[in-house]
C-alpha atoms as a PDB file:
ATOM      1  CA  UNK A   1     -25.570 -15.530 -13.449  1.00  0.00           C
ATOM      2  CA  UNK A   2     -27.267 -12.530 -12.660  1.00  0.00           C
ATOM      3  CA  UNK A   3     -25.680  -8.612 -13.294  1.00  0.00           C
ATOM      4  CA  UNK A   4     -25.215  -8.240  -9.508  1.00  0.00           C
ATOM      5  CA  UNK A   5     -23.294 -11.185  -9.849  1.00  0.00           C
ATOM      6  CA  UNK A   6     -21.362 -10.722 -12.354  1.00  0.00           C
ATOM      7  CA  UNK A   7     -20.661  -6.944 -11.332  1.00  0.00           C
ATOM      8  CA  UNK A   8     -19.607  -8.849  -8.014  1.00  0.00           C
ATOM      9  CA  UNK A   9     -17.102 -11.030 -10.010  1.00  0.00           C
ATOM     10  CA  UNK A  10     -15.490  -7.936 -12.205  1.00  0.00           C
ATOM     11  CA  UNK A  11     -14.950  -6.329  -8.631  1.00  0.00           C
ATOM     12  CA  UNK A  12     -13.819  -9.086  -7.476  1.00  0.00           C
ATOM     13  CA  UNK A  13     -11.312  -9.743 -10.298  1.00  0.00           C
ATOM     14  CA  UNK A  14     -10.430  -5.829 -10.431  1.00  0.00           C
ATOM     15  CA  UNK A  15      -9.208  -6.252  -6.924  1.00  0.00           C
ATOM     16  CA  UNK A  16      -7.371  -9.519  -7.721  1.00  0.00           C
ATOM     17  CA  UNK A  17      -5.430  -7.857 -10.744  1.00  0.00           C
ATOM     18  CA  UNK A  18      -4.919  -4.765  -8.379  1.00  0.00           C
ATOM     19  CA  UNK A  19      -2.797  -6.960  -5.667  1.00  0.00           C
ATOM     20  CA  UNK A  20      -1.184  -9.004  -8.452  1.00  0.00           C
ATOM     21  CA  UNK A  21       0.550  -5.845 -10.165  1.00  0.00           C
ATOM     22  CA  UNK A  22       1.142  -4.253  -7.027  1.00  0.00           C
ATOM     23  CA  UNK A  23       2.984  -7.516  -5.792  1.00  0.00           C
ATOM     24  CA  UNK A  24       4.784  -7.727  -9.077  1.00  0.00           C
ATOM     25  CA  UNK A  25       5.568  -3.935  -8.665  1.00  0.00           C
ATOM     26  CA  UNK A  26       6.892  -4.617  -5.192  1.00  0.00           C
ATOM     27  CA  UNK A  27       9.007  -7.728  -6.122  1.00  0.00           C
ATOM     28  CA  UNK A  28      10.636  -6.202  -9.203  1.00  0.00           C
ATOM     29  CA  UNK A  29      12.575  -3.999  -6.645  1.00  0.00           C
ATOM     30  CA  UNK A  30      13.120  -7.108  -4.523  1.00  0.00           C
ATOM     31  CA  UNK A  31      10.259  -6.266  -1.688  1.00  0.00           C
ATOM     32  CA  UNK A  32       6.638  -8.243  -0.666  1.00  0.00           C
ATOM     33  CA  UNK A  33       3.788  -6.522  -1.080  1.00  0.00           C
ATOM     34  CA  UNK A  34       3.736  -6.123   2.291  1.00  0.00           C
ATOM     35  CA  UNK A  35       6.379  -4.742   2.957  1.00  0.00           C
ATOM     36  CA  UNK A  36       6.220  -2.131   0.132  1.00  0.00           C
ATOM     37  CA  UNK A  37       2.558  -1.034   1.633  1.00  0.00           C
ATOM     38  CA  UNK A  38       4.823  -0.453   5.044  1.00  0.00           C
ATOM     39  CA  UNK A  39       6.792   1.897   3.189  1.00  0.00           C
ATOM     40  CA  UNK A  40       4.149   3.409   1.333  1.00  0.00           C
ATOM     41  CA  UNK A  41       2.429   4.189   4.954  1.00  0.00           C
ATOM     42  CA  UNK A  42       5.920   5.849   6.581  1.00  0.00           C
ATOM     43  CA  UNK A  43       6.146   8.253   3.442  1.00  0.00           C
ATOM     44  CA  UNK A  44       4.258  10.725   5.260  1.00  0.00           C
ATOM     45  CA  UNK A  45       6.180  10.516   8.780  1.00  0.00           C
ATOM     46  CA  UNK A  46       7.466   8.904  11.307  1.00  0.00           C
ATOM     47  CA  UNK A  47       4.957   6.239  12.863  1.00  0.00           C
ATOM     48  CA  UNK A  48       4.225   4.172  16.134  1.00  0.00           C
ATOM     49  CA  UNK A  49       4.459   0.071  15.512  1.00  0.00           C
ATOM     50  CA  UNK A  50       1.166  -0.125  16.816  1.00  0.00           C
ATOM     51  CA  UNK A  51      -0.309   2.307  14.941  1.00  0.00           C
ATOM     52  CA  UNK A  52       0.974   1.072  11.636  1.00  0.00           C
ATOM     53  CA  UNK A  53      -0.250  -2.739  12.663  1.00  0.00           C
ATOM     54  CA  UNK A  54      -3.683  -1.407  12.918  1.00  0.00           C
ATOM     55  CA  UNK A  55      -3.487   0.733   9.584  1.00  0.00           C
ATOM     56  CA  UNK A  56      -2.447  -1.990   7.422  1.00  0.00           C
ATOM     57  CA  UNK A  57      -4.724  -4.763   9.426  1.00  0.00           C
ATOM     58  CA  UNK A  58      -2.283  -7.465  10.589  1.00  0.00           C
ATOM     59  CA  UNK A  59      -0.772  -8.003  14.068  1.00  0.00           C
ATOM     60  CA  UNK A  60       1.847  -6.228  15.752  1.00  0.00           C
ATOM     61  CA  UNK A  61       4.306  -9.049  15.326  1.00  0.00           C
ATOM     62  CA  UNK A  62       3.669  -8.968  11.619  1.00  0.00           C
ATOM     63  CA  UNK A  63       4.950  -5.203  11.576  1.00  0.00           C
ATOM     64  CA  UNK A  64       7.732  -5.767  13.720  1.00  0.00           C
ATOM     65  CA  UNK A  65       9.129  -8.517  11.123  1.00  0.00           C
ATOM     66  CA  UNK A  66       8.444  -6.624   8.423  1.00  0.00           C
ATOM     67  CA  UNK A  67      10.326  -3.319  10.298  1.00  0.00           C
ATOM     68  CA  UNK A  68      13.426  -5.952  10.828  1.00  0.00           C
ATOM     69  CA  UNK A  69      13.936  -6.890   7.142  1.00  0.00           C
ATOM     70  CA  UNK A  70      13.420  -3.241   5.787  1.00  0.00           C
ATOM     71  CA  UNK A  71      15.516  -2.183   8.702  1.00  0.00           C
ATOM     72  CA  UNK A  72      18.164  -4.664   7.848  1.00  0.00           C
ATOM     73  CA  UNK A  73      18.182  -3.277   4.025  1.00  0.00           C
ATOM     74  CA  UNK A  74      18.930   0.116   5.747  1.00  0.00           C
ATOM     75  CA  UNK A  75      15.177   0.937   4.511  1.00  0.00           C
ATOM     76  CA  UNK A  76      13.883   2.284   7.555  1.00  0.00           C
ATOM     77  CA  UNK A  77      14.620   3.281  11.192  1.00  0.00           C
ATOM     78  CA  UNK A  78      13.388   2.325  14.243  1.00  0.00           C
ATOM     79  CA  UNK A  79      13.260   4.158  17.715  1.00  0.00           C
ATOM     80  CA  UNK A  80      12.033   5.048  20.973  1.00  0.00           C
ATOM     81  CA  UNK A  81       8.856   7.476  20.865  1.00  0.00           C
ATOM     82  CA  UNK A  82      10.538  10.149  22.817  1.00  0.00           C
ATOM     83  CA  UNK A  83       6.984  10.285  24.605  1.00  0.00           C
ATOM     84  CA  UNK A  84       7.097   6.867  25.756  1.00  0.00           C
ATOM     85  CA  UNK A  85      10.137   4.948  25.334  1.00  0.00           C
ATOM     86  CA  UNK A  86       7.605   1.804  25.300  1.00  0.00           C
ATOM     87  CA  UNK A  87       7.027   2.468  22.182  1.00  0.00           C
ATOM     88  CA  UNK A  88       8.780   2.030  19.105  1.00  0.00           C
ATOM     89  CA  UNK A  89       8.673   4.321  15.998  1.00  0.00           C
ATOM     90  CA  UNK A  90       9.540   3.715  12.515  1.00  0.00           C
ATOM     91  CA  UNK A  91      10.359   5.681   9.858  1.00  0.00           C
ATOM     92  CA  UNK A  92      11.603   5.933   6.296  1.00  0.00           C
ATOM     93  CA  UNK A  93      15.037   6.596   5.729  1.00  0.00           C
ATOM     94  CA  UNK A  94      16.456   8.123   2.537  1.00  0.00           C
ATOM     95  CA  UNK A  95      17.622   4.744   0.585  1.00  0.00           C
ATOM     96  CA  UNK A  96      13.886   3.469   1.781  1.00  0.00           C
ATOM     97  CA  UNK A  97      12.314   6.732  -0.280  1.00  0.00           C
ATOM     98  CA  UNK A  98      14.154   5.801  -3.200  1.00  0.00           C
ATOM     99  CA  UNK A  99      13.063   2.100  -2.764  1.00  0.00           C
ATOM    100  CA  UNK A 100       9.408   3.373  -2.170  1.00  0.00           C
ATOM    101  CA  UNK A 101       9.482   5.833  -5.761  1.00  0.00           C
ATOM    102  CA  UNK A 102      10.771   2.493  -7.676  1.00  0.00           C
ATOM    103  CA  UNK A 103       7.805   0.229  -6.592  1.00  0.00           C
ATOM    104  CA  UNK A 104       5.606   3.354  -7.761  1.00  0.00           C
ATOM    105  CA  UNK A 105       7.140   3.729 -10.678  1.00  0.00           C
ATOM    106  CA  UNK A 106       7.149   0.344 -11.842  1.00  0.00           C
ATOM    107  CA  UNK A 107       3.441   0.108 -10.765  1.00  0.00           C
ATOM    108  CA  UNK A 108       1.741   0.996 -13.629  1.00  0.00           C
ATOM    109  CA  UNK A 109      -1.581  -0.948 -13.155  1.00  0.00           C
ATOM    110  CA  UNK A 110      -4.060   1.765 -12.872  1.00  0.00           C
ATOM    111  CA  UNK A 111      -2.541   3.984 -15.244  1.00  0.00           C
ATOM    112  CA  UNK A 112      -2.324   1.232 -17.572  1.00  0.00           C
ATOM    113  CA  UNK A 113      -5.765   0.510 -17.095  1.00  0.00           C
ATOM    114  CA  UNK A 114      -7.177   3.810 -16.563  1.00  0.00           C
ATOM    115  CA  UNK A 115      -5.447   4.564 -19.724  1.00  0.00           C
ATOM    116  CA  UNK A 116      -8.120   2.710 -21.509  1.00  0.00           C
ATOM    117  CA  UNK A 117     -10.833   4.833 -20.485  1.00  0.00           C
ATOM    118  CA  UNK A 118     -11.902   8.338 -22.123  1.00  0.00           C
ATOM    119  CA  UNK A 119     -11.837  11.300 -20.169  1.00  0.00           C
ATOM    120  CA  UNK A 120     -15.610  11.524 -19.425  1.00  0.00           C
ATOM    121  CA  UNK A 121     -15.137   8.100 -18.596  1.00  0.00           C
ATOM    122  CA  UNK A 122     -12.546   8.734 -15.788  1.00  0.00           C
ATOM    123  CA  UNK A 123     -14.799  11.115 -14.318  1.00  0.00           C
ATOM    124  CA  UNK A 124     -18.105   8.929 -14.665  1.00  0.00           C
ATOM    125  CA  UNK A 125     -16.084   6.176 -13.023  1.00  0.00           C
ATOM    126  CA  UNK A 126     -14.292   8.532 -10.613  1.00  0.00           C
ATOM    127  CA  UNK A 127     -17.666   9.645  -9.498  1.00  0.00           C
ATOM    128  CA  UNK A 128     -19.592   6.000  -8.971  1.00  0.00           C
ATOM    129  CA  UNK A 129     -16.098   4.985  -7.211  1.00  0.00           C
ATOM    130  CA  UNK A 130     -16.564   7.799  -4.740  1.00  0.00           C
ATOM    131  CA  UNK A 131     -20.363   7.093  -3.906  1.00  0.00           C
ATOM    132  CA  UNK A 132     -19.351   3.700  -3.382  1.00  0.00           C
ATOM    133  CA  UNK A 133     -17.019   4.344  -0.598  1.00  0.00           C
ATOM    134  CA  UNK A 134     -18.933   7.205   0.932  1.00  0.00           C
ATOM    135  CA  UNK A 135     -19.873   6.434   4.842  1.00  0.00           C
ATOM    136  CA  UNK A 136     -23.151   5.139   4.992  1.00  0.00           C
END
């Protein structure tokens, strides 16, 4: 195996142990991963169904179940934009931001891991993390 591929492998196992925690984070205040990243994504407003599907990459239909189970668990609301009564806007209700702070809180992944790291460390990484995800 060559380094690229290995440094290919420890991404791809980094992003593996990522989703695991965060799905074990979600789950140990009875959500899916999925529908924990919905909340995450209404914590900074109110948002349009459609707009939300395209954020988190899945179809519209996928949204709208995930909007009727957190709805159902008085998580979140949904209404008419008053704009366009078309469409439908969720958003977070209180019990939902409470729900939202417990799946952070008991996702301690990158702390955890991050934790292992010195601080020149952090900021080496922090720095080769950035270039990687720069445009371009």
């Amino acid at each position: 195996m060559t380094a690229a591929d290995a440094l290919d492998q420890q991404l791809w196992d980094l992003v593996y142990a990522y989703d695991a925690a965060y799905d074990r984070a979600a789950r140990a205040v009875g959500l899916s991963a999925a529908q924990a990243c919905l909340l995450d994504a209404l914590t900074s407003g109110p948002r349009a169904m459609g707009e939300l599907a395209a954020e988190l990459l899945c179809d519209a239909s996928n949204v709208t179940q995930l909007a009727a189970r957190l709805e159902g668990r008085g998580l979140v609301d949904r209404a008419a934009d008053p704009a366009d009564r078309r469409v439908k806007r969720l958003s977070i209700t209180p019990a939902g931001r409470q729900v939202h702070r417990a799946v952070r809180s008991a996702f301690d992944f990158p702390a955890t891991r991050l934790g292992r790291l010195t601080g020149p460390e952090r900021q080496q990484l922090a720095g080769l993390v950035a270039k990687m995800l720069a445009p371009g």
